[in-house]
Protein backbone atom coordinates (compact mmCIF):
# COMPACT_ATOMS: atom_id res chain seq x y z
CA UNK A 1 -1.64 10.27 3.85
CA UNK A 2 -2.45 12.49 0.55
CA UNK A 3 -4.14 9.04 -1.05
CA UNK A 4 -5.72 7.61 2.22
CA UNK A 5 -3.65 4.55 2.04
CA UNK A 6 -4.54 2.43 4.95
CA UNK A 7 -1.41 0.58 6.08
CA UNK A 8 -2.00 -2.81 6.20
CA UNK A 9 1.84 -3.46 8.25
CA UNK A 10 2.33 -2.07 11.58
CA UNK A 11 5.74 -0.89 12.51
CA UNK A 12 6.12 -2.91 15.06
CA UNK A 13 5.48 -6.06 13.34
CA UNK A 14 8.18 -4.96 10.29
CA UNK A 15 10.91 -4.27 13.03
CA UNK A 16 10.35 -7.73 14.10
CA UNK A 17 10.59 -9.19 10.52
CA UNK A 18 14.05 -7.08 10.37
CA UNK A 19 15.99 -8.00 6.85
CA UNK A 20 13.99 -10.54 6.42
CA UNK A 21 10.60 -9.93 6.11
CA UNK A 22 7.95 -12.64 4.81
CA UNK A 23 7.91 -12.47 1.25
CA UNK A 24 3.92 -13.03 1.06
CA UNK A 25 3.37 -9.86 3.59
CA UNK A 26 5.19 -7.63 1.63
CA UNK A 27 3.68 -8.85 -1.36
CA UNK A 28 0.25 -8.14 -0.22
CA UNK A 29 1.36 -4.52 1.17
CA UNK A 30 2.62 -3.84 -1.90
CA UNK A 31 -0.33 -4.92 -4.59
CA UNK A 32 -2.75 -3.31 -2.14
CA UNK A 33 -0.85 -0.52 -2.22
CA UNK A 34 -0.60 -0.41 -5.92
CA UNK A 35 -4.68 -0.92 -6.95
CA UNK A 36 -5.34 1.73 -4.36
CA UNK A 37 -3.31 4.29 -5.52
CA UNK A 38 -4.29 2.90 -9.15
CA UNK A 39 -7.88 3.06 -8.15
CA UNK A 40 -6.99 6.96 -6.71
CA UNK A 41 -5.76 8.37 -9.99
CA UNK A 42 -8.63 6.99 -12.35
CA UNK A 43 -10.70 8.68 -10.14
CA UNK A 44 -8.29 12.01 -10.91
CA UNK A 45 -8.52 11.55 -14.46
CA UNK A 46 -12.23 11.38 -14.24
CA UNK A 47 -12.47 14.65 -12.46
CA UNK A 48 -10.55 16.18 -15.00
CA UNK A 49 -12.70 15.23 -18.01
């Protein structure tokens, strides 16, 4: 919520995956996750120049 990470997994749909979720869905979440919050702190450190 502090970043404005839009989740791309709904809570339903990971309760339905249970242990085992699919490998490439979590893979995505996770690298989408990553440049965004990648993208969010350049964007700190240019402020603070």
């Amino acid at each position: 919520m502090l970043v404005d990470c839009v989740p791309l997994v709904e809570v339903e749909d990971m309760m339905i995956m249970g242990k085992k979720p699919d490998p490439k869905c979590v893979f995505t979440y996770v690298q989408s996750l990553y440049n965004h919050l990648r993208r969010h702190e350049l964007r700190l450190r240019g402020k603070n120049v």
